[in-house]
C-alpha atoms as a PDB file:
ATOM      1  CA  UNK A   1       0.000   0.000   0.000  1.00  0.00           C
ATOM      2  CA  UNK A   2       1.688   3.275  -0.921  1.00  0.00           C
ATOM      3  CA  UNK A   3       0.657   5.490   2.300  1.00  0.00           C
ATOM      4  CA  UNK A   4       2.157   2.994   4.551  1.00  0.00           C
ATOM      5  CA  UNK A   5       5.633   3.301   2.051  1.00  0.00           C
ATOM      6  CA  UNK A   6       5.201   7.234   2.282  1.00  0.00           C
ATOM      7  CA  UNK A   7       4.763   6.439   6.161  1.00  0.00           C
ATOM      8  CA  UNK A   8       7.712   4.276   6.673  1.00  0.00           C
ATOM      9  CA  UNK A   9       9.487   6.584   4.368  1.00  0.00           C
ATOM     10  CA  UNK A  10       8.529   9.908   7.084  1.00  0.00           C
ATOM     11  CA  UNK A  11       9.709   7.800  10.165  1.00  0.00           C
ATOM     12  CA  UNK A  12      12.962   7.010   8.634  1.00  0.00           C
ATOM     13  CA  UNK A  13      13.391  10.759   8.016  1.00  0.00           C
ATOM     14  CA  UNK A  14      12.241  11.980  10.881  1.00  0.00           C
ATOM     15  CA  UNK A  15      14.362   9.397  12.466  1.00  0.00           C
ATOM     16  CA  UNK A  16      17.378  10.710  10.740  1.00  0.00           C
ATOM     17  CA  UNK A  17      16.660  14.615  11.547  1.00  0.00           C
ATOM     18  CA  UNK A  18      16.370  13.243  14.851  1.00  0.00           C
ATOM     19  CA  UNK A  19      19.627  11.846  15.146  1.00  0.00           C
ATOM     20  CA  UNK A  20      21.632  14.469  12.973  1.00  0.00           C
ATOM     21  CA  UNK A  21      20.824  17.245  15.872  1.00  0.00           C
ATOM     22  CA  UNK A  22      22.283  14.835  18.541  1.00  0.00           C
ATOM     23  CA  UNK A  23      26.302  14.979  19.518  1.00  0.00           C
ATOM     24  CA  UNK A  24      27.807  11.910  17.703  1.00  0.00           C
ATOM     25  CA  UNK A  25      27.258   8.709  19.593  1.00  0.00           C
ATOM     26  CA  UNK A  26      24.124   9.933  21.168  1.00  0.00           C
ATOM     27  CA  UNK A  27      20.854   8.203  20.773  1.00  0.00           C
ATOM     28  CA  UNK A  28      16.773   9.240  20.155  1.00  0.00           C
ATOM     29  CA  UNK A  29      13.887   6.845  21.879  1.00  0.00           C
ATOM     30  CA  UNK A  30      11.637   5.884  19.144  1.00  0.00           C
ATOM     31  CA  UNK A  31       8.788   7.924  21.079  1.00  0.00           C
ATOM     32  CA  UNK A  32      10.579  11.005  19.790  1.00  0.00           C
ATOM     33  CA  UNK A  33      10.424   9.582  16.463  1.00  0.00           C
ATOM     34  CA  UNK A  34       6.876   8.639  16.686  1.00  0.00           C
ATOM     35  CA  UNK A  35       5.699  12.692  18.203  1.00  0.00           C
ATOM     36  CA  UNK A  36       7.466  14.186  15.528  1.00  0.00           C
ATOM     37  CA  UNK A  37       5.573  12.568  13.274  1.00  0.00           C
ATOM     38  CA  UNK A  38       1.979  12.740  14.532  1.00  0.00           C
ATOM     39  CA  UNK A  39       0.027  14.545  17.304  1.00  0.00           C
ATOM     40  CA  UNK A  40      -1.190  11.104  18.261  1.00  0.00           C
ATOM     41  CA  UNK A  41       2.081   9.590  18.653  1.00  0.00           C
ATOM     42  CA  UNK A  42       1.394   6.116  20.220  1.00  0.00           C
ATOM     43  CA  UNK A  43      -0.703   5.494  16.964  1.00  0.00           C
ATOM     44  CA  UNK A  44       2.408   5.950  15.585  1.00  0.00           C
ATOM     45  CA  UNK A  45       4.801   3.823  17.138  1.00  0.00           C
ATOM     46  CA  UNK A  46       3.782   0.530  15.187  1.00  0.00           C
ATOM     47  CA  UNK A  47       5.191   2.684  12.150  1.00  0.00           C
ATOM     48  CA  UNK A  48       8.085   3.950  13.860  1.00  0.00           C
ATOM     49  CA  UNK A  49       8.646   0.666  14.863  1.00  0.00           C
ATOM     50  CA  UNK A  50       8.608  -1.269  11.517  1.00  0.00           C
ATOM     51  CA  UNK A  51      11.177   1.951  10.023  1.00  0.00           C
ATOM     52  CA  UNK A  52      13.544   1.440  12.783  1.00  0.00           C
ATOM     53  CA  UNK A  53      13.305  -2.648  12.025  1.00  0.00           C
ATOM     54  CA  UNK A  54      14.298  -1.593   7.975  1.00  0.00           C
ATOM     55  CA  UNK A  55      17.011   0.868   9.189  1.00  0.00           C
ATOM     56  CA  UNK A  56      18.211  -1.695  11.267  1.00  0.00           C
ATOM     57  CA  UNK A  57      18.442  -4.712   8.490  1.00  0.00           C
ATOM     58  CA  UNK A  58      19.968  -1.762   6.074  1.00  0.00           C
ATOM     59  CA  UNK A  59      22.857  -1.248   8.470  1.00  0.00           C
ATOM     60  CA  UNK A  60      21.799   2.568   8.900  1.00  0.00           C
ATOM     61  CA  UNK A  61      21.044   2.284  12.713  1.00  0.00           C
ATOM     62  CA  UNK A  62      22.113   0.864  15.654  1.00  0.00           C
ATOM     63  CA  UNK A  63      19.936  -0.658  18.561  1.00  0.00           C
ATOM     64  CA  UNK A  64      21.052  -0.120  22.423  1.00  0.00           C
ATOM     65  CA  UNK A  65      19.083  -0.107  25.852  1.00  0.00           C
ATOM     66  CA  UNK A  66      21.380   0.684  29.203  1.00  0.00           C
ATOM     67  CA  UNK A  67      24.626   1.018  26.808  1.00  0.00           C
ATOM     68  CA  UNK A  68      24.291  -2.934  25.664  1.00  0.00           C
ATOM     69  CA  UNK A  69      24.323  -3.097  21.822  1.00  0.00           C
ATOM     70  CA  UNK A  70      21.186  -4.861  20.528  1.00  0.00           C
ATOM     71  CA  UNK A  71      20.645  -7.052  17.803  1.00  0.00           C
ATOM     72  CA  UNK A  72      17.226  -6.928  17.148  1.00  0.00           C
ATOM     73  CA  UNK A  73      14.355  -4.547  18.657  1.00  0.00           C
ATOM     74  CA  UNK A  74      12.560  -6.041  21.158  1.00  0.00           C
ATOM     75  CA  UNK A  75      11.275  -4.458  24.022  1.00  0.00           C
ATOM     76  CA  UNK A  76      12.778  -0.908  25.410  1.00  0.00           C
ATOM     77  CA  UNK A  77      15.419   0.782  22.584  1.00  0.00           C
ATOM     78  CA  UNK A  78      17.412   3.603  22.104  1.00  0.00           C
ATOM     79  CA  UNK A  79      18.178   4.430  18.409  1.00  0.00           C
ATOM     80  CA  UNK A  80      21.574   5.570  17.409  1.00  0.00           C
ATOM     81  CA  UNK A  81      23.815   6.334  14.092  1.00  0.00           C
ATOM     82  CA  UNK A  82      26.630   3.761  12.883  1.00  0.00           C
ATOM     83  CA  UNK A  83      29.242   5.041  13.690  1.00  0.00           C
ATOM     84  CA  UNK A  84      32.190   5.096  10.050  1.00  0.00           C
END
């Protein structure tokens, strides 16, 4: 369905925006993600959730809760940049 592409394709970006403002090696919780996105920002989460899973599997972000490196997302997350 093309809204939910245009959808995943406005979390990854927001996602990004999100993380260029940030010192390097800090991180964004998907929440932040999900309310700049929408005014209702839980509905948005399952979105913000399924970008984060892509950017993941494309090597673009890196998954972390408590400073341990995740390898998947599952439960609480913190969403940073690869680092080069």
């Amino acid at each position: 369905m093309p809204g939910d592409a245009d959808r995943l394709g406005d979390a990854r970006a927001a996602t990004l925006a999100l993380l260029d403002r940030r010192t390097p090696g800090a991180t964004v919780c998907p929440s932040e993600v999900a309310r700049a996105l929408a005014t209702d920002w839980r509905g948005a989460m399952p979105i913000v959730h399924a970008a984060i899973d892509d950017m993941l599997a494309d090597g673009v972000v890196r998954l972390s809760w408590k400073g341990v490196v995740l390898a998947t997302r599952d439960g609480p997350y913190r969403i940073g940049r690869v680092e080069d």
